[in-house]
PDB file of N, CA and C in Angstrom:
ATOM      1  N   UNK A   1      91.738 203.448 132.479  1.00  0.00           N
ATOM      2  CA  UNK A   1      90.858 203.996 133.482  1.00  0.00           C
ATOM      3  C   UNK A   1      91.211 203.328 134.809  1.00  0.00           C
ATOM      4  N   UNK A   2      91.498 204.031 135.763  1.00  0.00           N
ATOM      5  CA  UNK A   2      91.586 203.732 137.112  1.00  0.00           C
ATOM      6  C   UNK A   2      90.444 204.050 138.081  1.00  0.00           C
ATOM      7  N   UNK A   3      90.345 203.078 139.353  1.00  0.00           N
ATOM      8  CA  UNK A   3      90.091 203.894 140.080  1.00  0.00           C
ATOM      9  C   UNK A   3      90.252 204.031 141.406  1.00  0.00           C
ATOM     10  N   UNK A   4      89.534 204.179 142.403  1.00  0.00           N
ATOM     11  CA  UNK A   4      89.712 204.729 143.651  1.00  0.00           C
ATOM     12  C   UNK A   4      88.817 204.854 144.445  1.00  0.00           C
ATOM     13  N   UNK A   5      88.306 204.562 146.229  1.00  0.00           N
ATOM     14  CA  UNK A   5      87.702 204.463 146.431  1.00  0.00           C
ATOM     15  C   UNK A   5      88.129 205.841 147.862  1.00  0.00           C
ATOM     16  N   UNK A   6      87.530 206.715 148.097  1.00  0.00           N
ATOM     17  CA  UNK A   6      87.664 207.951 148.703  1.00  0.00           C
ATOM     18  C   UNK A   6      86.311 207.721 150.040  1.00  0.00           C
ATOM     19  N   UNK A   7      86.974 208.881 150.818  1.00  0.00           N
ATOM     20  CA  UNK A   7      86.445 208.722 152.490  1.00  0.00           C
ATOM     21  C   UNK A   7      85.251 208.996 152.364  1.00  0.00           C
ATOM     22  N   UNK A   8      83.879 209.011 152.608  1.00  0.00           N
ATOM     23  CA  UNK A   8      82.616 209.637 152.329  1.00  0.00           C
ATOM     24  C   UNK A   8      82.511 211.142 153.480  1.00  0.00           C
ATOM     25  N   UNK A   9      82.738 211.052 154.225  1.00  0.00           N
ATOM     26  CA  UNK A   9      83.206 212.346 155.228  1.00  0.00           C
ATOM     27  C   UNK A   9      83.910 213.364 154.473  1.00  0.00           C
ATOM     28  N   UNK A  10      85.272 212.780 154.388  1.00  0.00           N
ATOM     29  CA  UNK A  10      86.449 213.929 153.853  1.00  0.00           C
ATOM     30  C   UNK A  10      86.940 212.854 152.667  1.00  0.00           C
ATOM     31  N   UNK A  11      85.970 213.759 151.286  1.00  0.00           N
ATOM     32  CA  UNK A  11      86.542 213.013 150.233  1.00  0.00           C
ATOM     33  C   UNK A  11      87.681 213.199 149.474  1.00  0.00           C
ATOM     34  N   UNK A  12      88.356 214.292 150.049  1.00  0.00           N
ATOM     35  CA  UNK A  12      90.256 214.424 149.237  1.00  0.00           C
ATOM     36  C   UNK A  12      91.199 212.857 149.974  1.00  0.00           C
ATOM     37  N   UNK A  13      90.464 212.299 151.121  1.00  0.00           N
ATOM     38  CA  UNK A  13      91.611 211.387 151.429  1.00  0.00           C
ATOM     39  C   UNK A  13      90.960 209.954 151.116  1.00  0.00           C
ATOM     40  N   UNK A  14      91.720 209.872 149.562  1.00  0.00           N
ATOM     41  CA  UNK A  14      91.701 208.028 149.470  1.00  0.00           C
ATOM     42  C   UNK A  14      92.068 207.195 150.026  1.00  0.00           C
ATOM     43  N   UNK A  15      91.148 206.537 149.916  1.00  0.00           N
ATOM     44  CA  UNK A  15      91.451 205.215 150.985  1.00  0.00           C
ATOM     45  C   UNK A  15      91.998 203.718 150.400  1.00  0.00           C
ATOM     46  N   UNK A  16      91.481 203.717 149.547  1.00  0.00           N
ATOM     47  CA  UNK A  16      91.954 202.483 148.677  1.00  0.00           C
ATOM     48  C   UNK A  16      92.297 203.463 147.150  1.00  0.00           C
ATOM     49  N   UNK A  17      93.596 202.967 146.732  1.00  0.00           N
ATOM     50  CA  UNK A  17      93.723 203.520 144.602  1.00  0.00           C
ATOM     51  C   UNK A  17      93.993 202.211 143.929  1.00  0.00           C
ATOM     52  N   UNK A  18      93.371 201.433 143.417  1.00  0.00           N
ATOM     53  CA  UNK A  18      94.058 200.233 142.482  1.00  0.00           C
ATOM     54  C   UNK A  18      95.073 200.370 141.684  1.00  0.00           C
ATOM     55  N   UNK A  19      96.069 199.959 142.014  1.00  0.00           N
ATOM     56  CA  UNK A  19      97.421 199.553 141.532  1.00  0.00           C
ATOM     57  C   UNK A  19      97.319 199.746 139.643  1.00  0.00           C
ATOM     58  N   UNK A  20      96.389 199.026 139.338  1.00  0.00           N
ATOM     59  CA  UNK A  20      96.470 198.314 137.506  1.00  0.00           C
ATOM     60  C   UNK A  20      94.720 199.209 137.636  1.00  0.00           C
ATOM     61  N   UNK A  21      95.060 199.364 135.841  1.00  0.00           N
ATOM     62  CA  UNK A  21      94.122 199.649 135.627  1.00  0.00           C
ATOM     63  C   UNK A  21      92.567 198.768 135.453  1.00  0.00           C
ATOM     64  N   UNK A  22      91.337 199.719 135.632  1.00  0.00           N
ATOM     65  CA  UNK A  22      90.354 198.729 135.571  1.00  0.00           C
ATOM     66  C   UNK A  22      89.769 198.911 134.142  1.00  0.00           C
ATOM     67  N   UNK A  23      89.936 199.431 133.065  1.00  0.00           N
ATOM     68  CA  UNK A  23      90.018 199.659 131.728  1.00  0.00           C
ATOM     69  C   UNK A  23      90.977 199.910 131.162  1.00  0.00           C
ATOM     70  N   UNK A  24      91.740 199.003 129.936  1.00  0.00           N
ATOM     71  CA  UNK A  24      92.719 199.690 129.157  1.00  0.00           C
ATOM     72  C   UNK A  24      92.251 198.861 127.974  1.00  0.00           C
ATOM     73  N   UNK A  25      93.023 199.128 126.443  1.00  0.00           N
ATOM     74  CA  UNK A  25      92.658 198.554 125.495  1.00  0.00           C
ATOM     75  C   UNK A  25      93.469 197.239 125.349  1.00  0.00           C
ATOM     76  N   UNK A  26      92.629 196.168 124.685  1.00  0.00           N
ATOM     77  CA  UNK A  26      93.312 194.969 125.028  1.00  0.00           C
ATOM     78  C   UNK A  26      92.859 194.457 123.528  1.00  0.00           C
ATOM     79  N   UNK A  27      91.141 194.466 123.375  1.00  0.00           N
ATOM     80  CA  UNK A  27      90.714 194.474 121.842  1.00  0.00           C
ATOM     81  C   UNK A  27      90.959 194.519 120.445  1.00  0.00           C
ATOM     82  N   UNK A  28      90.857 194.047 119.143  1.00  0.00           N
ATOM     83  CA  UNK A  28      91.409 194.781 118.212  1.00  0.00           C
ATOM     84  C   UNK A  28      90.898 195.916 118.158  1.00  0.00           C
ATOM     85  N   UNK A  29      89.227 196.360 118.280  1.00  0.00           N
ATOM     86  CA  UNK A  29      88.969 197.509 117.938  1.00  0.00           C
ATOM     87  C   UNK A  29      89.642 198.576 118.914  1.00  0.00           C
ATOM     88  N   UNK A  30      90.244 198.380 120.053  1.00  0.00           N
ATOM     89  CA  UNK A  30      90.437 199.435 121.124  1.00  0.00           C
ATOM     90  C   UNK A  30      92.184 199.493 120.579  1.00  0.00           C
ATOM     91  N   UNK A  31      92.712 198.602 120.318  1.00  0.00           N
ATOM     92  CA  UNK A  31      94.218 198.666 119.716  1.00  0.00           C
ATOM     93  C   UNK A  31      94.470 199.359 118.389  1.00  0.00           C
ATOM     94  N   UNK A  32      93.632 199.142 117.228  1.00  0.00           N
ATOM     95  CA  UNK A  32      93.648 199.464 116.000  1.00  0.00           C
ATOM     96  C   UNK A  32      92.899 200.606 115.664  1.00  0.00           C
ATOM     97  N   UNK A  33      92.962 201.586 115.167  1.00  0.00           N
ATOM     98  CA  UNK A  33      92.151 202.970 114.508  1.00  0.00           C
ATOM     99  C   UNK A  33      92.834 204.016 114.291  1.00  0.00           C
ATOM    100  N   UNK A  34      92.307 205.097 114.825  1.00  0.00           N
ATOM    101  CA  UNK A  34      93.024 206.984 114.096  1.00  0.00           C
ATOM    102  C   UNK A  34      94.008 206.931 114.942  1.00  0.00           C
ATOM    103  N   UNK A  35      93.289 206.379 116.813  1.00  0.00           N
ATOM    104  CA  UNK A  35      94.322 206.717 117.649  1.00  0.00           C
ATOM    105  C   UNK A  35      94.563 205.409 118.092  1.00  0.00           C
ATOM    106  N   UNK A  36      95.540 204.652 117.806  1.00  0.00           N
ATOM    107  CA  UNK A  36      95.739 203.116 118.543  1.00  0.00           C
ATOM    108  C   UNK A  36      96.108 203.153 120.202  1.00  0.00           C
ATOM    109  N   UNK A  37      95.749 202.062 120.084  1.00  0.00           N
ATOM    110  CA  UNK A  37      96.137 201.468 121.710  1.00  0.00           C
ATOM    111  C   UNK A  37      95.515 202.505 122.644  1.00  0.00           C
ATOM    112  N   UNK A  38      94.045 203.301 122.566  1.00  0.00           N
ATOM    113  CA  UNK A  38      93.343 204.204 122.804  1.00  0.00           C
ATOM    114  C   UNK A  38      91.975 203.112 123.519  1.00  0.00           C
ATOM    115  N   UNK A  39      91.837 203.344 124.649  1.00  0.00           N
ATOM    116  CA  UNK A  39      90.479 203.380 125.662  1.00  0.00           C
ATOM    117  C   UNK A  39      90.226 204.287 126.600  1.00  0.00           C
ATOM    118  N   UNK A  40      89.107 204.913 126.297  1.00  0.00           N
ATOM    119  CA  UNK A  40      88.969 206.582 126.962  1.00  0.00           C
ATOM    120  C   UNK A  40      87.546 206.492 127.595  1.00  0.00           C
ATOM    121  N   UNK A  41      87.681 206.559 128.774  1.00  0.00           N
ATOM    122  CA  UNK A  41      86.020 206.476 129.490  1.00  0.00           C
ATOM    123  C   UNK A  41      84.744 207.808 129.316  1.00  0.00           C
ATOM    124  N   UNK A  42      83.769 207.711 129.057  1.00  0.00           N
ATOM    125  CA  UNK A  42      82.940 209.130 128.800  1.00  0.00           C
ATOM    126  C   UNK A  42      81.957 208.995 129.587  1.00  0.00           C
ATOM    127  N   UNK A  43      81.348 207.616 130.019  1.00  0.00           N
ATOM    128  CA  UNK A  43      81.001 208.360 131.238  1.00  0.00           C
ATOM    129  C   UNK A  43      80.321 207.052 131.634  1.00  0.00           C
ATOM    130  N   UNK A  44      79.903 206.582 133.188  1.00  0.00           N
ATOM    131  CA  UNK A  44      79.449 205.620 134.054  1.00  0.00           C
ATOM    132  C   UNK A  44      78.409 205.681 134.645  1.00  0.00           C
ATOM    133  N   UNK A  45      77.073 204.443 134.482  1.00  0.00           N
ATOM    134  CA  UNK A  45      76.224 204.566 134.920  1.00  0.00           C
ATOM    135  C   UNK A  45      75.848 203.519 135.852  1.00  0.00           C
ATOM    136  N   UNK A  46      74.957 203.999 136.983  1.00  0.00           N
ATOM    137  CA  UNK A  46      75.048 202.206 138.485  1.00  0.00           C
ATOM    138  C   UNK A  46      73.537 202.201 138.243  1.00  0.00           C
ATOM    139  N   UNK A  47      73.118 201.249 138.121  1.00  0.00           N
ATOM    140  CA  UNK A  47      71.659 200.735 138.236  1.00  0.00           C
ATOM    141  C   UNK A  47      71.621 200.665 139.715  1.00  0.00           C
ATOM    142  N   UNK A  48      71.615 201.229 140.462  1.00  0.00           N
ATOM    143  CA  UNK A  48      71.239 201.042 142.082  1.00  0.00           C
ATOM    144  C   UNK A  48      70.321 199.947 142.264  1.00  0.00           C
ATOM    145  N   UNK A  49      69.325 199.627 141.981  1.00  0.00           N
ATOM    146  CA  UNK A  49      68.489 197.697 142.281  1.00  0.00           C
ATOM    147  C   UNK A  49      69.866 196.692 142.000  1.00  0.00           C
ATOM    148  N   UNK A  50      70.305 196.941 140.418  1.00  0.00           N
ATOM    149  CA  UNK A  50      71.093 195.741 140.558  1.00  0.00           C
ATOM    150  C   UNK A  50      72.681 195.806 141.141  1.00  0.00           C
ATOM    151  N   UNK A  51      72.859 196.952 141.140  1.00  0.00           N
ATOM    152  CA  UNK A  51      74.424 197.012 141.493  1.00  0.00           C
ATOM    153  C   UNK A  51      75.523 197.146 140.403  1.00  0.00           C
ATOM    154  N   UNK A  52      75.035 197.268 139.136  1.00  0.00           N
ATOM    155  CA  UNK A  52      75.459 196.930 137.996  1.00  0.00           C
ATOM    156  C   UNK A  52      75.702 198.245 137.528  1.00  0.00           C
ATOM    157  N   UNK A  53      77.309 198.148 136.768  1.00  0.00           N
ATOM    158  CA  UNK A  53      77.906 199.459 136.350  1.00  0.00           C
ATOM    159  C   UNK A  53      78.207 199.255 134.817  1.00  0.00           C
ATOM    160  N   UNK A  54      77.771 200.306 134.077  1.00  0.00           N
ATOM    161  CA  UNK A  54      77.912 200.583 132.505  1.00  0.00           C
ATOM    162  C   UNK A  54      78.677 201.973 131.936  1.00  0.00           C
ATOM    163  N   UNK A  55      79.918 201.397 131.567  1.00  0.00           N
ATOM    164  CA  UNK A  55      80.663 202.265 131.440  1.00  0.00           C
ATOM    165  C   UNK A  55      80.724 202.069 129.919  1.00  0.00           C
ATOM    166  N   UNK A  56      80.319 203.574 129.292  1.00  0.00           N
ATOM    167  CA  UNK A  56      80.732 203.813 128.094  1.00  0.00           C
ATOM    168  C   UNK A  56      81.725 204.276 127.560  1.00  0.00           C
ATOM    169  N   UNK A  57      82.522 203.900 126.443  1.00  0.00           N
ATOM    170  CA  UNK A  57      84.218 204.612 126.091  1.00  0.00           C
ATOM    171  C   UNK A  57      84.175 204.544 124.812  1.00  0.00           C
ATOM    172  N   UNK A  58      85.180 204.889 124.204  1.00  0.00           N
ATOM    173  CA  UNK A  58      85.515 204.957 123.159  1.00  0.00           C
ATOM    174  C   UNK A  58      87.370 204.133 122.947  1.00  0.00           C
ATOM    175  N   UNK A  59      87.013 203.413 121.787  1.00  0.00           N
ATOM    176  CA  UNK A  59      87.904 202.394 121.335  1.00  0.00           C
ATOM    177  C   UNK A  59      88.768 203.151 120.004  1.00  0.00           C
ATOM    178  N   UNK A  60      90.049 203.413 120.306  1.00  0.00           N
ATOM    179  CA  UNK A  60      90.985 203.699 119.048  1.00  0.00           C
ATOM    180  C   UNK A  60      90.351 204.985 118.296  1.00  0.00           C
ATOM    181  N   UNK A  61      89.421 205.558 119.055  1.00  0.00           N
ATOM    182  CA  UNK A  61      89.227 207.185 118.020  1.00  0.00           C
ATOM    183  C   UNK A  61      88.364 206.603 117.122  1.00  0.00           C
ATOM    184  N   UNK A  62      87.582 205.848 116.838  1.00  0.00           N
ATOM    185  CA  UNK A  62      86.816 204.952 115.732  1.00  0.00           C
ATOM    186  C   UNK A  62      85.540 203.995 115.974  1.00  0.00           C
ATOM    187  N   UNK A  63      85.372 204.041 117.518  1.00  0.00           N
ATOM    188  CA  UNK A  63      84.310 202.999 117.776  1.00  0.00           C
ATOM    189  C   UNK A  63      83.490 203.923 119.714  1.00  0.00           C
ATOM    190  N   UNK A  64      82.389 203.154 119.288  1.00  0.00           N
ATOM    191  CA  UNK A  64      82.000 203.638 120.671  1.00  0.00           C
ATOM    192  C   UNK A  64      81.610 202.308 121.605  1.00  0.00           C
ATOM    193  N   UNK A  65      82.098 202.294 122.809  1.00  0.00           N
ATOM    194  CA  UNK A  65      82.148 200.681 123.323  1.00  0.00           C
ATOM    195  C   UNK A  65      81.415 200.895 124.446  1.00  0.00           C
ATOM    196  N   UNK A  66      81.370 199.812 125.197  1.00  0.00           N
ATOM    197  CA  UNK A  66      80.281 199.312 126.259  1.00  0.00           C
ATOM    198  C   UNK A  66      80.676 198.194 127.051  1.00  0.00           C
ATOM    199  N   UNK A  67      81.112 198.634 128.740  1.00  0.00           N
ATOM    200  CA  UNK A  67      81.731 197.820 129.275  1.00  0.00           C
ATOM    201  C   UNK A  67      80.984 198.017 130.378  1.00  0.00           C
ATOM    202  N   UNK A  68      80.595 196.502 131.295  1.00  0.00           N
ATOM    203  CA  UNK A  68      80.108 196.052 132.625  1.00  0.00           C
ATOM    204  C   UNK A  68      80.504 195.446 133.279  1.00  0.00           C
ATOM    205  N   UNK A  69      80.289 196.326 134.901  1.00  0.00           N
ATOM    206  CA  UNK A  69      80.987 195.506 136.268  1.00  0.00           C
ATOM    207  C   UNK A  69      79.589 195.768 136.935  1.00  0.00           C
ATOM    208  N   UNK A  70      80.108 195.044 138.142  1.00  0.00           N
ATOM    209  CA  UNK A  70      79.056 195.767 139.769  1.00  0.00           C
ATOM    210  C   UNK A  70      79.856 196.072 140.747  1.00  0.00           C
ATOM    211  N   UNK A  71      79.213 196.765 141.371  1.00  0.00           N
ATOM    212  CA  UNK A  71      79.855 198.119 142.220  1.00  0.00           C
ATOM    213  C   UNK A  71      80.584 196.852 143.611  1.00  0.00           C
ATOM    214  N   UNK A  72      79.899 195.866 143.577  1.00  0.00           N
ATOM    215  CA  UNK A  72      80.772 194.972 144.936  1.00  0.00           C
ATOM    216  C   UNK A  72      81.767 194.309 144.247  1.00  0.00           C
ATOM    217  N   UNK A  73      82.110 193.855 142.466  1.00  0.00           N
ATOM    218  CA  UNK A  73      83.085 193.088 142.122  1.00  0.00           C
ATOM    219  C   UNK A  73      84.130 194.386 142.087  1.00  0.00           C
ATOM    220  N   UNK A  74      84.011 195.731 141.638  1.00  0.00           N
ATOM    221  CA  UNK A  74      84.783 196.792 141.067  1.00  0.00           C
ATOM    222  C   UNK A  74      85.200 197.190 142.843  1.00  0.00           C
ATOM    223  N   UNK A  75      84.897 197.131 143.880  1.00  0.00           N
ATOM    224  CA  UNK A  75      84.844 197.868 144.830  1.00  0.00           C
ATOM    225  C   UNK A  75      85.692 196.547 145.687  1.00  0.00           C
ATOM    226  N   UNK A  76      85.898 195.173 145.483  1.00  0.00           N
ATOM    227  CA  UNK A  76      86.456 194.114 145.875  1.00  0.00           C
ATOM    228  C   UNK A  76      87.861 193.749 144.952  1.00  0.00           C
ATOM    229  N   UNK A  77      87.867 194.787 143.897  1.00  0.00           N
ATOM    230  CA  UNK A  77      89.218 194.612 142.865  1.00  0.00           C
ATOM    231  C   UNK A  77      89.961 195.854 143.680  1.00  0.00           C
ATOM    232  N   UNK A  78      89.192 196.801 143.845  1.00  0.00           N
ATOM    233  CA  UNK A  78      90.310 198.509 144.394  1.00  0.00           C
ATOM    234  C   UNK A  78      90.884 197.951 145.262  1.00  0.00           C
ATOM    235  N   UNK A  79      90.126 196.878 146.743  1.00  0.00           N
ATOM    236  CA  UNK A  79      90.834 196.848 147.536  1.00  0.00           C
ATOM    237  C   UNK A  79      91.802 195.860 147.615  1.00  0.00           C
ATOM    238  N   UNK A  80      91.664 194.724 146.794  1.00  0.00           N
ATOM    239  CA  UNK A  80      92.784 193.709 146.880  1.00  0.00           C
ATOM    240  C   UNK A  80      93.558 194.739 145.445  1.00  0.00           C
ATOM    241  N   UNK A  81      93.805 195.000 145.324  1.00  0.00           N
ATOM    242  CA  UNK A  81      94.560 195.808 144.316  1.00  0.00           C
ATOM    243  C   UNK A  81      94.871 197.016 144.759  1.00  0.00           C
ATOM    244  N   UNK A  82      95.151 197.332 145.253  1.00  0.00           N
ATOM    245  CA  UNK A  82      95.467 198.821 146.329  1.00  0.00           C
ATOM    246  C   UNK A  82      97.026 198.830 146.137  1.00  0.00           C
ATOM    247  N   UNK A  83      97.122 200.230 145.695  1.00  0.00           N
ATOM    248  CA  UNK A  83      98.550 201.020 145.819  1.00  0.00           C
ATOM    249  C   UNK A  83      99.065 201.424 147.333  1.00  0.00           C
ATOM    250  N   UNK A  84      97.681 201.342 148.189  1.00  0.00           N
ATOM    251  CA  UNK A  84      98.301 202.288 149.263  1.00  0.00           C
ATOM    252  C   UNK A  84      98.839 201.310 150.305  1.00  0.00           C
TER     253      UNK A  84
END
């Protein structure tokens, strides 16, 4: 999973893309199953009070996982990590 941080005006032009990904499988359960070496995002939620992001995925075709950032650590990785 990558991501990217886009213009709020004109959102086709990104402004920052992180280089490396900010999810991949590293885990046994996300390495090992039906589909190995498999981490697939389904979907992201921001607690707006805390800033806090919960991203749910799925690990190797076999597990359902649960991963947390906040929107100023994830939004301070795009830009020192920037492709552009």
């Amino acid at each position: 999973m990558g991501a990217a941080l886009l213009d709020l005006d004109e959102p086709w032009k990104v402004i920052y893309r992180g280089a490396h990904y900010v999810l991949s499988p590293q885990a046994l359960y996300e390495c090992v199953g039906d589909v190995p070496n498999v981490a697939f995002p389904c979907a992201a939620l921001t607690d707006a009070p805390t800033g806090r992001i919960a991203v749910y995925y799925g690990g190797a075709d076999t597990v359902t996982c649960l991963a947390f950032t906040y929107v100023d650590a994830l939004i301070d990785f795009i830009k020192a990590d920037s492709a552009l």
